[in-house]
C-alpha atoms as a PDB file:
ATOM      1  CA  UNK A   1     -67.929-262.638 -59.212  1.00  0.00           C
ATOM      2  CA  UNK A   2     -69.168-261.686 -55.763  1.00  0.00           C
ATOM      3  CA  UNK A   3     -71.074-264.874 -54.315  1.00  0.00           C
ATOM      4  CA  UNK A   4     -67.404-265.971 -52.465  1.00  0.00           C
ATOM      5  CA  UNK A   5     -67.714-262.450 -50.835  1.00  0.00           C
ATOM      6  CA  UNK A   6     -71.006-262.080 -49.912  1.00  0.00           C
ATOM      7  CA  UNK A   7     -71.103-265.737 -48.588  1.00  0.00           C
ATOM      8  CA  UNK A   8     -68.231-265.016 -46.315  1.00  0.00           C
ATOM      9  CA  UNK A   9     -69.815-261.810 -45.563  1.00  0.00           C
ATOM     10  CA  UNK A  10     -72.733-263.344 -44.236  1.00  0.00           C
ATOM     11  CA  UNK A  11     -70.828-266.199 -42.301  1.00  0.00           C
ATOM     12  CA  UNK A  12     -68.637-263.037 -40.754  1.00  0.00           C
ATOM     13  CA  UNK A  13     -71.221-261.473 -39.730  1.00  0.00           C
ATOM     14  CA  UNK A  14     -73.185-263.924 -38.314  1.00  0.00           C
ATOM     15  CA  UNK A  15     -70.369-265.017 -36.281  1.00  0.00           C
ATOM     16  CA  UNK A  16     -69.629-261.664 -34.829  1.00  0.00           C
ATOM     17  CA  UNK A  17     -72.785-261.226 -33.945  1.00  0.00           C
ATOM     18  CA  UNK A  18     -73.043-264.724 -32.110  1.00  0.00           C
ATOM     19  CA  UNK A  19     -69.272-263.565 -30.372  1.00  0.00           C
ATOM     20  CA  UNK A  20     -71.478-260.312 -29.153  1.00  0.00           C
ATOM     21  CA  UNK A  21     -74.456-262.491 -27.744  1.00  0.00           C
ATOM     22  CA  UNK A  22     -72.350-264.482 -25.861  1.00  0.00           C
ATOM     23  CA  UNK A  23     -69.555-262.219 -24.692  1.00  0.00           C
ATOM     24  CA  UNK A  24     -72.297-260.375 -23.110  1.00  0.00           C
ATOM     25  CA  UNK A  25     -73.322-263.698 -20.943  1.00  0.00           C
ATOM     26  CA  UNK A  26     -69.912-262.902 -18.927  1.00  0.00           C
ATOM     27  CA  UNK A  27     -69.212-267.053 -19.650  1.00  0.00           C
ATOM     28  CA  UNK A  28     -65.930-267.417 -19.469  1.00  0.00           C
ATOM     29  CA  UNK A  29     -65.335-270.372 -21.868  1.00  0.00           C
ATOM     30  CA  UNK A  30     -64.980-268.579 -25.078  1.00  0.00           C
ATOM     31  CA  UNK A  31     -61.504-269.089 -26.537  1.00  0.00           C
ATOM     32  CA  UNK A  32     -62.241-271.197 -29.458  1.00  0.00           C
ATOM     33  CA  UNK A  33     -65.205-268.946 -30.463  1.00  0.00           C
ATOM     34  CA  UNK A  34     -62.661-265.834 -30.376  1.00  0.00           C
ATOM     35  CA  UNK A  35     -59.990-267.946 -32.151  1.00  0.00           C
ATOM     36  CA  UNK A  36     -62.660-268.990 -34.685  1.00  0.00           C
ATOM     37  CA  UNK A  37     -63.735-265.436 -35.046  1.00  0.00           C
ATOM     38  CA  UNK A  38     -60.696-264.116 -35.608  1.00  0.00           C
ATOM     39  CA  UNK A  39     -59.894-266.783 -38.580  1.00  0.00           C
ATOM     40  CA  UNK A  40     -63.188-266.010 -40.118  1.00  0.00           C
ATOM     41  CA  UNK A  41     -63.178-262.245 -39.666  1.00  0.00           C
ATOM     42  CA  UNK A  42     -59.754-262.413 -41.338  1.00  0.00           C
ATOM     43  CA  UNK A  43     -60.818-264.824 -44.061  1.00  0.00           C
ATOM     44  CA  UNK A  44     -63.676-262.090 -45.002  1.00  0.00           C
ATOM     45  CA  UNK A  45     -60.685-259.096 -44.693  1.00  0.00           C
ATOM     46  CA  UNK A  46     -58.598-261.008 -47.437  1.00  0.00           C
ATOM     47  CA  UNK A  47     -61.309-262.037 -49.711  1.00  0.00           C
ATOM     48  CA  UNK A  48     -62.832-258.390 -49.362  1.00  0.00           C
ATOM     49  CA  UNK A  49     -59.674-256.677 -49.926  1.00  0.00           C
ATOM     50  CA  UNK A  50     -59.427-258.352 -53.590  1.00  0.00           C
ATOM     51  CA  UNK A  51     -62.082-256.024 -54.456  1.00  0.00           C
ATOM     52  CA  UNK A  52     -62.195-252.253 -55.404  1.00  0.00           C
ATOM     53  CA  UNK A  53     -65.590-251.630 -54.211  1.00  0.00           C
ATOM     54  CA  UNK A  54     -65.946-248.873 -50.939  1.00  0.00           C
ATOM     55  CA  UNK A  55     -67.796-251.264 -49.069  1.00  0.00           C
ATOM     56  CA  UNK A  56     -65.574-254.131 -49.897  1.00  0.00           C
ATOM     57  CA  UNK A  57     -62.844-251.585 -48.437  1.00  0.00           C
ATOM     58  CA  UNK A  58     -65.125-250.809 -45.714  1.00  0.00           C
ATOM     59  CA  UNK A  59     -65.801-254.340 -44.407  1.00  0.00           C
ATOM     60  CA  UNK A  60     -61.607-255.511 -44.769  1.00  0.00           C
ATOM     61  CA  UNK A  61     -61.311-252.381 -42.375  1.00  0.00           C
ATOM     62  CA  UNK A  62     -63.889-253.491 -40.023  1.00  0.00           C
ATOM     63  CA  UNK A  63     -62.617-257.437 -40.502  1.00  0.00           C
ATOM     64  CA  UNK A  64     -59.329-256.657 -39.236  1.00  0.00           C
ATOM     65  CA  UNK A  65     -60.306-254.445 -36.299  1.00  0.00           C
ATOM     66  CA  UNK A  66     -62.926-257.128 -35.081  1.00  0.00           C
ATOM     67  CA  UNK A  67     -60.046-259.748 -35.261  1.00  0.00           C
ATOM     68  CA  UNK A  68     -57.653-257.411 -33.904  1.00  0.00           C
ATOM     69  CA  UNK A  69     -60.094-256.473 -30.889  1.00  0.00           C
ATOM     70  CA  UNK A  70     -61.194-260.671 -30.639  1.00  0.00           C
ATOM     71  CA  UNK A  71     -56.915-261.365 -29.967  1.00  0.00           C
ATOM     72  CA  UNK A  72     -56.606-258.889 -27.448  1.00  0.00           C
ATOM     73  CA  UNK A  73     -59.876-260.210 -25.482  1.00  0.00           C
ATOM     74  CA  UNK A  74     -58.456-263.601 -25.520  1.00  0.00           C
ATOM     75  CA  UNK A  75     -54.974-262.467 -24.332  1.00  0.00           C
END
């Protein structure tokens, strides 16, 4: 019932993590990393939202404010 979410979970999160290791680098070729980030980190918001479970809730929150904060460092 879960392995969808936690799979995307994990992908998620290991892509936000690689956005944070490389935004700190100051590179400034990073658009299709913060356009892929935002597409995953709102692929893990929808697929966490079809679940009642706090952290489920939690995470869709936290999706959409990553992907939210990835468009407006692209902009």
């Amino acid at each position: 019932m879960m392995v969808k979410c936690i799979r995307i979970d994990r992908i998620c999160a290991s892509v936000c993590a690689t956005v944070a290791d490389v935004l700190v680098t100051k590179h400034s070729n990073v658009q299709g990393l913060m356009d892929y980030c935002v597409q995953i980190c709102e692929e893990c918001a929808e697929e966490c939202e079809k679940h009642e479970h706090q952290h489920c809730k939690d995470c869709a929150k936290a999706c959409r404010e990553c992907a939210d904060a990835c468009r407006k460092y692209a902009a």
